[in-house]
PDB file of N, CA and C in Angstrom:
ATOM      1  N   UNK A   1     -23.457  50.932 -24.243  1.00  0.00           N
ATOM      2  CA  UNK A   1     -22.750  52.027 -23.611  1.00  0.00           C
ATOM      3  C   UNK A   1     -21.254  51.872 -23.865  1.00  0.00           C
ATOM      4  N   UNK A   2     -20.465  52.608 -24.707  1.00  0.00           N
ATOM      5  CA  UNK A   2     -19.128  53.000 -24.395  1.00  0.00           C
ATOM      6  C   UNK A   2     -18.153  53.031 -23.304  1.00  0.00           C
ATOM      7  N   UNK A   3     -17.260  53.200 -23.381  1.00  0.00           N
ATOM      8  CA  UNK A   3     -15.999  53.598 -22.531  1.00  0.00           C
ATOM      9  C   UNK A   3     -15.056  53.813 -23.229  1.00  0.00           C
ATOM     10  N   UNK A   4     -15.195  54.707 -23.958  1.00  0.00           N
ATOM     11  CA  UNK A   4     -13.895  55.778 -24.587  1.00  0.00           C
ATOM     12  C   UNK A   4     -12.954  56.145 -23.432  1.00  0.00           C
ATOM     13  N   UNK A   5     -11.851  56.328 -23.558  1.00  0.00           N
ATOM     14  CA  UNK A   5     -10.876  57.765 -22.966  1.00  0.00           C
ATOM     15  C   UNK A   5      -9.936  57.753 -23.831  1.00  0.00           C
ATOM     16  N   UNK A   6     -10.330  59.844 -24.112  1.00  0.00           N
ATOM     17  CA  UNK A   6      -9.183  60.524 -24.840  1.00  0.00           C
ATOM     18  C   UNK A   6      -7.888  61.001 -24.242  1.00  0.00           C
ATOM     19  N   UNK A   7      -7.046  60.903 -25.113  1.00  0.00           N
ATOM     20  CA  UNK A   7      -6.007  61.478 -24.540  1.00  0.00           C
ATOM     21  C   UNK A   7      -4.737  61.993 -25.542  1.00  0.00           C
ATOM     22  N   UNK A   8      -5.219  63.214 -25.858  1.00  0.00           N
ATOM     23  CA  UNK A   8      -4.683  63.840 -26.599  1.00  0.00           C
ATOM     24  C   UNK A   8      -5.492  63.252 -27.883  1.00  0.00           C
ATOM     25  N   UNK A   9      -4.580  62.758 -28.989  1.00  0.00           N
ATOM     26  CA  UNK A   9      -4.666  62.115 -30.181  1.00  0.00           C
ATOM     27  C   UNK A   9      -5.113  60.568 -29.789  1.00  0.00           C
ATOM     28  N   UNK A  10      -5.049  59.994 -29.015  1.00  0.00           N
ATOM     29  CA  UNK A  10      -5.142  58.770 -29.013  1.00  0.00           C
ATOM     30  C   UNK A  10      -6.504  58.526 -28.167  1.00  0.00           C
ATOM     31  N   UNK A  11      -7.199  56.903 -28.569  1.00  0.00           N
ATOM     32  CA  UNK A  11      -8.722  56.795 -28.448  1.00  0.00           C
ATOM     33  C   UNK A  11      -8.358  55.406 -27.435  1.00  0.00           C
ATOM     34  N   UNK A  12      -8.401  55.341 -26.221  1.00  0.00           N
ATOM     35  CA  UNK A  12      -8.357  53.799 -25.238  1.00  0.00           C
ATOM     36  C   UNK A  12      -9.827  53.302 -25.349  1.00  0.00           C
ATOM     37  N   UNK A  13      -9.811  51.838 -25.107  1.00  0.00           N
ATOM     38  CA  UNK A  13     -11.202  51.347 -24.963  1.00  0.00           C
ATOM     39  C   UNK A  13     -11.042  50.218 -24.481  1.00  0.00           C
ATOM     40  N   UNK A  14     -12.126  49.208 -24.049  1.00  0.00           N
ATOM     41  CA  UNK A  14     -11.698  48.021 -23.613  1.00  0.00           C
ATOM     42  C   UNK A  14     -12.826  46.681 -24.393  1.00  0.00           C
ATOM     43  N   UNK A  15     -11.741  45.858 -24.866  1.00  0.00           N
ATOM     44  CA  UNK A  15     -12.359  44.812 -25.328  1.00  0.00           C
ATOM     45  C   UNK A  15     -12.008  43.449 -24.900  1.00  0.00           C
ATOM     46  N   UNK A  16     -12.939  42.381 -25.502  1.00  0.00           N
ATOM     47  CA  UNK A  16     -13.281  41.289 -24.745  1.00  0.00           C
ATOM     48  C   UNK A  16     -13.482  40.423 -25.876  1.00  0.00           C
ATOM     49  N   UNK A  17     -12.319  39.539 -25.645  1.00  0.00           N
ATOM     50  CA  UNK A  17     -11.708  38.449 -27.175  1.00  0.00           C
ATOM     51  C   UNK A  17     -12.364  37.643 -26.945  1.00  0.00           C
ATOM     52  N   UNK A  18     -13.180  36.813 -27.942  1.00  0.00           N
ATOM     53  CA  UNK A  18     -13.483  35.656 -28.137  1.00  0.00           C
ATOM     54  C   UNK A  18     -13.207  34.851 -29.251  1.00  0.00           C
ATOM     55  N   UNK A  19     -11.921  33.813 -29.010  1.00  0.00           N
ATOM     56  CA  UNK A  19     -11.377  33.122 -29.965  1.00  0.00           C
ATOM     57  C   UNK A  19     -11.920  31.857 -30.602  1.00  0.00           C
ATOM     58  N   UNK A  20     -11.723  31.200 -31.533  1.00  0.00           N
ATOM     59  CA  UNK A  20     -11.861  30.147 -32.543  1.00  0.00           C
ATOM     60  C   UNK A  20     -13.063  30.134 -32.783  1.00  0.00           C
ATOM     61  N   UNK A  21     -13.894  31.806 -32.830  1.00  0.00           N
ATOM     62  CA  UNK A  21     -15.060  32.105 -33.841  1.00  0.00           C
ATOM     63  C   UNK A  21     -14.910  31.230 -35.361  1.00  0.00           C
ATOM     64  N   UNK A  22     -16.035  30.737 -35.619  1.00  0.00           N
ATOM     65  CA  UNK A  22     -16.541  30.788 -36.651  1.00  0.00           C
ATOM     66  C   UNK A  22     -16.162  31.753 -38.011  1.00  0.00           C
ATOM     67  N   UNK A  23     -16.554  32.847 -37.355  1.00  0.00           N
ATOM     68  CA  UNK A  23     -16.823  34.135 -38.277  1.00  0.00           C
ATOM     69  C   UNK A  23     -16.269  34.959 -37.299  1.00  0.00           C
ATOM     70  N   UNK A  24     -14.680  36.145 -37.901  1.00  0.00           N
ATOM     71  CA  UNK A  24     -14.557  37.078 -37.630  1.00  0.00           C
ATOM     72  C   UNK A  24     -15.027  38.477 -37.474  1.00  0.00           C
ATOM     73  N   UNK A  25     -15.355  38.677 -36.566  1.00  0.00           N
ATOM     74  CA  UNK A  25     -16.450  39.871 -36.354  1.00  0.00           C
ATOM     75  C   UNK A  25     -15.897  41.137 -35.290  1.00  0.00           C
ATOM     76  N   UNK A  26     -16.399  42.411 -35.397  1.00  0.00           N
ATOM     77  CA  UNK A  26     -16.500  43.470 -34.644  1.00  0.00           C
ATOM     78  C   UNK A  26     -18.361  43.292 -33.910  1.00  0.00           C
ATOM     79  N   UNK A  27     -18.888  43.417 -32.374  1.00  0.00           N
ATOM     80  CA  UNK A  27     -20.081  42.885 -31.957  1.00  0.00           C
ATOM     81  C   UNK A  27     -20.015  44.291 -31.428  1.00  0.00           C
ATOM     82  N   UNK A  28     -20.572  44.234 -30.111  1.00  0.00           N
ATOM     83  CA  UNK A  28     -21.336  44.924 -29.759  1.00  0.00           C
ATOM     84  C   UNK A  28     -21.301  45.624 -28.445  1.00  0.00           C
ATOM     85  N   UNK A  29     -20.999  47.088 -27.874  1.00  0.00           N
ATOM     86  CA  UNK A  29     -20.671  47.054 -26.592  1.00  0.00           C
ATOM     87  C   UNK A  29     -21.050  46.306 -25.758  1.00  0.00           C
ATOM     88  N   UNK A  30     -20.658  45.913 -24.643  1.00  0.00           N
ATOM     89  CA  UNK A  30     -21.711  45.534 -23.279  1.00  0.00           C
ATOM     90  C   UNK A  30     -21.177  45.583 -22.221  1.00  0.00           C
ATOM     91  N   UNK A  31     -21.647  46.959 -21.239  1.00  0.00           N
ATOM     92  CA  UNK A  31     -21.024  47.048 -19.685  1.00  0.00           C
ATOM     93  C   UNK A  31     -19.716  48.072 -20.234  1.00  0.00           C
ATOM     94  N   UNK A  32     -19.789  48.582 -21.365  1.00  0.00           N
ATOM     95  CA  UNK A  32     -18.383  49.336 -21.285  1.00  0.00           C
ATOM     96  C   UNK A  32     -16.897  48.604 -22.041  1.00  0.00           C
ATOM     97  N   UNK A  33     -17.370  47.548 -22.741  1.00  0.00           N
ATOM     98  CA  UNK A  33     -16.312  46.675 -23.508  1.00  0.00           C
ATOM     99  C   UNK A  33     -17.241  45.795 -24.580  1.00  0.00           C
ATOM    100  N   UNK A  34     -16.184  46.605 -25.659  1.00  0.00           N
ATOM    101  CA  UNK A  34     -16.362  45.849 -26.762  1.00  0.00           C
ATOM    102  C   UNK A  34     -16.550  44.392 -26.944  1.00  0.00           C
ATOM    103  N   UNK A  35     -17.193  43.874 -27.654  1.00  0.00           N
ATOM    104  CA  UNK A  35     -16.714  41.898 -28.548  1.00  0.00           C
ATOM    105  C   UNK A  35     -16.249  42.167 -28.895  1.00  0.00           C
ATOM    106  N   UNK A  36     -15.180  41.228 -29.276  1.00  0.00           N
ATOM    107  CA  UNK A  36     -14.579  41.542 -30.731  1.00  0.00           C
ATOM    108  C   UNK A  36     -14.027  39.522 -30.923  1.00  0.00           C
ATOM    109  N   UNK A  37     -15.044  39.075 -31.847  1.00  0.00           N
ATOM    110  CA  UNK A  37     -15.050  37.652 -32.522  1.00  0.00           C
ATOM    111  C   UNK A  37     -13.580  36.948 -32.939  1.00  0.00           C
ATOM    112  N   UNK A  38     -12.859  36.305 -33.116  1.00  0.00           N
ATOM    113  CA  UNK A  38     -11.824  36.064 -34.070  1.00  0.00           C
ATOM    114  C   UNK A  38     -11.483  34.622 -34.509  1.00  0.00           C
ATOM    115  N   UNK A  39     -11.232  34.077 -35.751  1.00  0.00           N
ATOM    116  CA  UNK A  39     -11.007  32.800 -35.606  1.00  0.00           C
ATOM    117  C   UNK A  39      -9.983  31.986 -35.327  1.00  0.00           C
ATOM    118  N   UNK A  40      -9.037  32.889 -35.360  1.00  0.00           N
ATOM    119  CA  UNK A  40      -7.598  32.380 -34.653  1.00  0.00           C
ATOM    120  C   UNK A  40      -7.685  31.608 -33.363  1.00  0.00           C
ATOM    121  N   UNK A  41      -6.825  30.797 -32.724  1.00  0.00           N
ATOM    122  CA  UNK A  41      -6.848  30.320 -31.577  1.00  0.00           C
ATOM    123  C   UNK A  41      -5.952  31.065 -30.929  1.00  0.00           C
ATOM    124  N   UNK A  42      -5.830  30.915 -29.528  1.00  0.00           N
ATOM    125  CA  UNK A  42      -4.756  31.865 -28.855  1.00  0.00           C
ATOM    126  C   UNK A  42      -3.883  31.420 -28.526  1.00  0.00           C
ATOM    127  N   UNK A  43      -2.886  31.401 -29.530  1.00  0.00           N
ATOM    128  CA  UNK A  43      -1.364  30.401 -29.572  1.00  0.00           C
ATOM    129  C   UNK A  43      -0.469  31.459 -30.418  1.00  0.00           C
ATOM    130  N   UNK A  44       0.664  31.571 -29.955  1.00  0.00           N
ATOM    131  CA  UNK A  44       1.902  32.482 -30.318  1.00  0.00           C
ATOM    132  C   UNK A  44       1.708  33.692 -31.030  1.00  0.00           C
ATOM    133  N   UNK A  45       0.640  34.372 -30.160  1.00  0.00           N
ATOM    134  CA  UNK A  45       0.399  35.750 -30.524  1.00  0.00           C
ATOM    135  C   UNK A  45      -0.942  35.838 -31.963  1.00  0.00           C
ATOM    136  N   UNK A  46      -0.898  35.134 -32.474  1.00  0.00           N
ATOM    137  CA  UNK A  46      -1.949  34.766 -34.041  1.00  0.00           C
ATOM    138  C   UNK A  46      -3.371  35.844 -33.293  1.00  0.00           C
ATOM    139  N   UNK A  47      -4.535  35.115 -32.623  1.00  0.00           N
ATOM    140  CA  UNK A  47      -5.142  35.625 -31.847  1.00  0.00           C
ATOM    141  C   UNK A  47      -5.381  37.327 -31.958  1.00  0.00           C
ATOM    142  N   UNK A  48      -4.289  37.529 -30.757  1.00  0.00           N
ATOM    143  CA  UNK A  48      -3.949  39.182 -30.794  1.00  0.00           C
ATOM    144  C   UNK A  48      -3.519  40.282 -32.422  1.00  0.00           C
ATOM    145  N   UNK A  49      -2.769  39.180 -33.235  1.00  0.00           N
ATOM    146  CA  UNK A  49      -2.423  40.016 -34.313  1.00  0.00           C
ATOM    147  C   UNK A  49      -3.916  39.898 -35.306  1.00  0.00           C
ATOM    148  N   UNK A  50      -4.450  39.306 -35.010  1.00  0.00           N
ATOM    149  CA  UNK A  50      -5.720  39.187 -35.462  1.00  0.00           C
ATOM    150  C   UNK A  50      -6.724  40.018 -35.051  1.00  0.00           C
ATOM    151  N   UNK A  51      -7.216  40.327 -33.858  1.00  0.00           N
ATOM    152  CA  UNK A  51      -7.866  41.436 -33.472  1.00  0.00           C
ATOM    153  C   UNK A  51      -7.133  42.845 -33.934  1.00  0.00           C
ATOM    154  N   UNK A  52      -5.656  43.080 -33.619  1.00  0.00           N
ATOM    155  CA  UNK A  52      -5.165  44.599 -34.382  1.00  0.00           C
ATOM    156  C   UNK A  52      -6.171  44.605 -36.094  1.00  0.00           C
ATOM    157  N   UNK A  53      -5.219  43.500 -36.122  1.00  0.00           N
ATOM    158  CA  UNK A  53      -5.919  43.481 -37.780  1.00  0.00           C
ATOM    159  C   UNK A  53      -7.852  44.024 -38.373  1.00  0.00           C
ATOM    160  N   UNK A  54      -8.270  43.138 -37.438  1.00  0.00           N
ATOM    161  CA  UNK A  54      -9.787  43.030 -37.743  1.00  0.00           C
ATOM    162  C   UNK A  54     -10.116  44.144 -37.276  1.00  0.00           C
ATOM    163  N   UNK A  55      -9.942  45.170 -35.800  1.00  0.00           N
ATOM    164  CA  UNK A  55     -10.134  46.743 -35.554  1.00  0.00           C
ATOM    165  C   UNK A  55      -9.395  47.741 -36.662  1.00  0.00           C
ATOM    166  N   UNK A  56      -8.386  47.396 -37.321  1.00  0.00           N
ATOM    167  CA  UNK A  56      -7.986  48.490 -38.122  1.00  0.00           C
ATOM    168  C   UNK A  56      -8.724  48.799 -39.446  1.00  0.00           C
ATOM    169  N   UNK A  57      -9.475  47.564 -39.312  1.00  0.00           N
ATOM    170  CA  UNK A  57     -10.460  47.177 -40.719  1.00  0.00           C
ATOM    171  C   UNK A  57     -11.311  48.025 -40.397  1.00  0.00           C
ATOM    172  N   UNK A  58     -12.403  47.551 -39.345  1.00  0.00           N
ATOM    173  CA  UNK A  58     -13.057  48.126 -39.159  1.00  0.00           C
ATOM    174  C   UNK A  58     -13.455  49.577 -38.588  1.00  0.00           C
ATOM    175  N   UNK A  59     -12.338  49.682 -38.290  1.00  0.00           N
ATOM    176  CA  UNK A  59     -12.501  51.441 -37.806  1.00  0.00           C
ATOM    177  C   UNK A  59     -11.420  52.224 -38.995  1.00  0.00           C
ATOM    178  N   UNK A  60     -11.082  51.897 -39.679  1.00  0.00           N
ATOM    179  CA  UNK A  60     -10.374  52.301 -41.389  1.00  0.00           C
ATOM    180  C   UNK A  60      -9.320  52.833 -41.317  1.00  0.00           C
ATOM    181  N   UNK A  61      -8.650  52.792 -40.098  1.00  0.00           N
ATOM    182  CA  UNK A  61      -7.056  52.748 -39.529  1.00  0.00           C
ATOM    183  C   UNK A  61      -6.160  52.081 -40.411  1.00  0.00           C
ATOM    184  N   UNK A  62      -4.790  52.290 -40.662  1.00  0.00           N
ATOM    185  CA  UNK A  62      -3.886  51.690 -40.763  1.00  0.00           C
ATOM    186  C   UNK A  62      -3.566  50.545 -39.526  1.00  0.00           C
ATOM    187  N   UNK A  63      -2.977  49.670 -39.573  1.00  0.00           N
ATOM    188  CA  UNK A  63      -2.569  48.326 -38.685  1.00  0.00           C
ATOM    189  C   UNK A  63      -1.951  48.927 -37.517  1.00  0.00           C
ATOM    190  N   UNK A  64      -0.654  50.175 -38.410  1.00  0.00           N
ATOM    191  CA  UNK A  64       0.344  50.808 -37.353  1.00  0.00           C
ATOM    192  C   UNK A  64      -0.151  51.401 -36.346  1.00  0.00           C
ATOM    193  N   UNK A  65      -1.953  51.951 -36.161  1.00  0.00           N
ATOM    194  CA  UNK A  65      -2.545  52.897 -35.623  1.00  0.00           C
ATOM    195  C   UNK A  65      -3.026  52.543 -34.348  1.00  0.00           C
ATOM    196  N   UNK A  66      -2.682  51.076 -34.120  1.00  0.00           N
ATOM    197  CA  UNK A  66      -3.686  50.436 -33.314  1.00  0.00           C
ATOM    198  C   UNK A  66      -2.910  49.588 -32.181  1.00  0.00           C
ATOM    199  N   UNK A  67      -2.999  50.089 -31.127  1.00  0.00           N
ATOM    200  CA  UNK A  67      -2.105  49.388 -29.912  1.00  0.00           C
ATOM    201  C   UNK A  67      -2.989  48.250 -28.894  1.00  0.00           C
ATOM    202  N   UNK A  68      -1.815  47.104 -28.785  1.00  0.00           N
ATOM    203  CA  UNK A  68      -2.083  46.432 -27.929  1.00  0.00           C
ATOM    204  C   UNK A  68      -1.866  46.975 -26.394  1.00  0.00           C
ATOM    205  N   UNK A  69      -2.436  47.689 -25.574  1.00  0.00           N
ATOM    206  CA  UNK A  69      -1.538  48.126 -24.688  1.00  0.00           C
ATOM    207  C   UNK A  69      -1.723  47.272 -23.017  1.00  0.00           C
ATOM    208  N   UNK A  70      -2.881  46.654 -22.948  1.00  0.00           N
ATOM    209  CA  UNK A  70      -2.848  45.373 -21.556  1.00  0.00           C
ATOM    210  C   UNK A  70      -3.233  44.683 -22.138  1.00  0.00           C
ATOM    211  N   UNK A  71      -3.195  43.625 -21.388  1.00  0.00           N
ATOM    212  CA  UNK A  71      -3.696  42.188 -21.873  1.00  0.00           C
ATOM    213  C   UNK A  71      -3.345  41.233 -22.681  1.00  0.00           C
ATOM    214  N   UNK A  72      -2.118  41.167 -23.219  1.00  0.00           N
ATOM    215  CA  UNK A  72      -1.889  39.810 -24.449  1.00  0.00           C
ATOM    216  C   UNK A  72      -2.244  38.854 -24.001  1.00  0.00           C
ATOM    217  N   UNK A  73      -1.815  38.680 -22.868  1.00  0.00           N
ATOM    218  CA  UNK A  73      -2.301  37.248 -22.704  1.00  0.00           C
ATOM    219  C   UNK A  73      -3.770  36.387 -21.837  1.00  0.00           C
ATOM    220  N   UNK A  74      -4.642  37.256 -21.971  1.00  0.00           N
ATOM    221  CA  UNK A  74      -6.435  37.484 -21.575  1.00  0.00           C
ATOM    222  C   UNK A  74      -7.295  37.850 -22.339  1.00  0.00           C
ATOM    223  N   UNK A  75      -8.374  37.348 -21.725  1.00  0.00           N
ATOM    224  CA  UNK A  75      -9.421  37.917 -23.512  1.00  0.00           C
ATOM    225  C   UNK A  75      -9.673  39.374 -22.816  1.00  0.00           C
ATOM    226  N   UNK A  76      -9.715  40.316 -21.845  1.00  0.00           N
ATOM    227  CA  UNK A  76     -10.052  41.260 -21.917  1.00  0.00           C
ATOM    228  C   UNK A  76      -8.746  42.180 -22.051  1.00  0.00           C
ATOM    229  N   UNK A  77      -8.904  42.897 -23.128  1.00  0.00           N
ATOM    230  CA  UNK A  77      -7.398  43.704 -23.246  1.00  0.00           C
ATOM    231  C   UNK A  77      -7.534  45.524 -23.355  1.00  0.00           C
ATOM    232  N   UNK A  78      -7.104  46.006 -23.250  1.00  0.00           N
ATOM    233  CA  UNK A  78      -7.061  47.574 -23.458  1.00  0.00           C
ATOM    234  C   UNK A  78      -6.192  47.732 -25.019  1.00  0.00           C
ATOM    235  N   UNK A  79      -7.066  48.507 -25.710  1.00  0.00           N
ATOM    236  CA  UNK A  79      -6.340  49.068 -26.749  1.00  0.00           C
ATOM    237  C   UNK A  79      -6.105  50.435 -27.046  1.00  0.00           C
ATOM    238  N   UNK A  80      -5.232  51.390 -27.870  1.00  0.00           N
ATOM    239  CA  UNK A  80      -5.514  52.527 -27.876  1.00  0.00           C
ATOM    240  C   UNK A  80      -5.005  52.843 -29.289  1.00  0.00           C
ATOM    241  N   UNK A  81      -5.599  53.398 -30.208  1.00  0.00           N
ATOM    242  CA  UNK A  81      -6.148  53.883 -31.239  1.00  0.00           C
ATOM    243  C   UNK A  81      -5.776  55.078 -31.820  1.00  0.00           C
ATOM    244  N   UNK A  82      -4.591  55.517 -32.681  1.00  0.00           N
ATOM    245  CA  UNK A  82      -4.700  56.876 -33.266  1.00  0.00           C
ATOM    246  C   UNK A  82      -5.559  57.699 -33.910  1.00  0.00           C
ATOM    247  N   UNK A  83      -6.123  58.630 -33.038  1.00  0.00           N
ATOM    248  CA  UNK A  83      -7.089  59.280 -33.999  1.00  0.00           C
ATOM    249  C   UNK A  83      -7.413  60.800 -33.658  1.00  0.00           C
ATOM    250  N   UNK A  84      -6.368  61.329 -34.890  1.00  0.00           N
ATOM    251  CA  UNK A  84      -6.515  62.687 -34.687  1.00  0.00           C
ATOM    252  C   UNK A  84      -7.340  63.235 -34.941  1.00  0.00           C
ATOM    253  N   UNK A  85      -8.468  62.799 -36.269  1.00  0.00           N
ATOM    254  CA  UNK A  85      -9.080  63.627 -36.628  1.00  0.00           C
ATOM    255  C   UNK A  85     -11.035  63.630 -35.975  1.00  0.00           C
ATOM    256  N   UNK A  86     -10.724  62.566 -34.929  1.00  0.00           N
ATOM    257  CA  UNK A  86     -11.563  62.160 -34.345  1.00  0.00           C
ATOM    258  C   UNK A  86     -13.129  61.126 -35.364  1.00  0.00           C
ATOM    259  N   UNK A  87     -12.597  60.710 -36.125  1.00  0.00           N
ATOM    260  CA  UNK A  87     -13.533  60.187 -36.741  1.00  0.00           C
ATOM    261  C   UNK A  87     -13.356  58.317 -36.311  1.00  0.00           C
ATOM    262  N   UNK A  88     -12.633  57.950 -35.525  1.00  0.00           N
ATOM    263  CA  UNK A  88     -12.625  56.419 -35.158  1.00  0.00           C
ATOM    264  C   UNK A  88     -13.386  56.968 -33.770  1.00  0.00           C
ATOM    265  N   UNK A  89     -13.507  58.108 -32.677  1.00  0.00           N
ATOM    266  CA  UNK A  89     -14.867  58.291 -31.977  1.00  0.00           C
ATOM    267  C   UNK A  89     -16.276  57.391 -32.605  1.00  0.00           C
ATOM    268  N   UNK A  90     -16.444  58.512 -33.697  1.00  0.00           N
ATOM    269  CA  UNK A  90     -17.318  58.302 -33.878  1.00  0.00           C
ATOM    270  C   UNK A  90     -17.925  56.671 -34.979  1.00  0.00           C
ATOM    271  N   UNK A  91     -17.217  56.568 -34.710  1.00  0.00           N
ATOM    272  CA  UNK A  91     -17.379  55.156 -35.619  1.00  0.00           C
ATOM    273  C   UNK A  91     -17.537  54.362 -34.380  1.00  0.00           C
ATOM    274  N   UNK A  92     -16.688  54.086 -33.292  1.00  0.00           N
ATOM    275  CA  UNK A  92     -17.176  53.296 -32.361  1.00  0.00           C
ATOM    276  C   UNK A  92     -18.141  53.400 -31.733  1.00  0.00           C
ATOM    277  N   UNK A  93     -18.902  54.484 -31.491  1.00  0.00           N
ATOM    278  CA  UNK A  93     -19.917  55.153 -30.978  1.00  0.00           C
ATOM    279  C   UNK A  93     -21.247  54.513 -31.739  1.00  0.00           C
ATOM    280  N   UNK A  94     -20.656  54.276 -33.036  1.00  0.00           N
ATOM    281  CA  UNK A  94     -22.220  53.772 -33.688  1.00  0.00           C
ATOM    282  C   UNK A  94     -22.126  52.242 -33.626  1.00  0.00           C
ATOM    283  N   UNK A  95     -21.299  51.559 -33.069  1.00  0.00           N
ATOM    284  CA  UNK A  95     -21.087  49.885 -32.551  1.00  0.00           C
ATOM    285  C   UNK A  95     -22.451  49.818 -31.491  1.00  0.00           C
TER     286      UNK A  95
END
């Protein structure tokens, strides 16, 4: 199950970091928040610039598109997402 909110152009959601993965990964909703894997540790931001990175991949965003907006310093963070043409909806939707 999801937890999108639109607002206007922009896509919020909530995810749930898990650091010094193995294997960098995009997982799987649960309860309304994303996984999202990373192998970085969570030391001077690395971590966080690592998840922008690995969501812009995977939802085919530019880097610039993709906001940290709560949480730097917790694994559960809020992000929010440019997407005018509504096609990063639907891409998360099929997670």
């Amino acid at each position: 199950m999801t937890s999108l909110v639109r607002r206007e152009e922009q896509l919020r959601f909530r995810i749930r970091v898990r650091t010094r993965a193995a294997v960098s990964r995009v997982g799987n909703w649960s309860d309304g928040v994303l996984g999202v894997w990373v192998h970085s540790a969570p030391e001077k931001g690395r971590a966080n610039s690592e998840v922008i990175a690995l969501l812009s991949q995977a939802l085919g965003v530019p880097k610039s598109s993709v906001r940290l907006i709560r949480g730097a310093a917790g694994r559960e963070k809020l992000i929010e997402v440019s997407d005018p043409r509504g096609t990063v909806e639907k891409k998360l939707k099929a997670l």
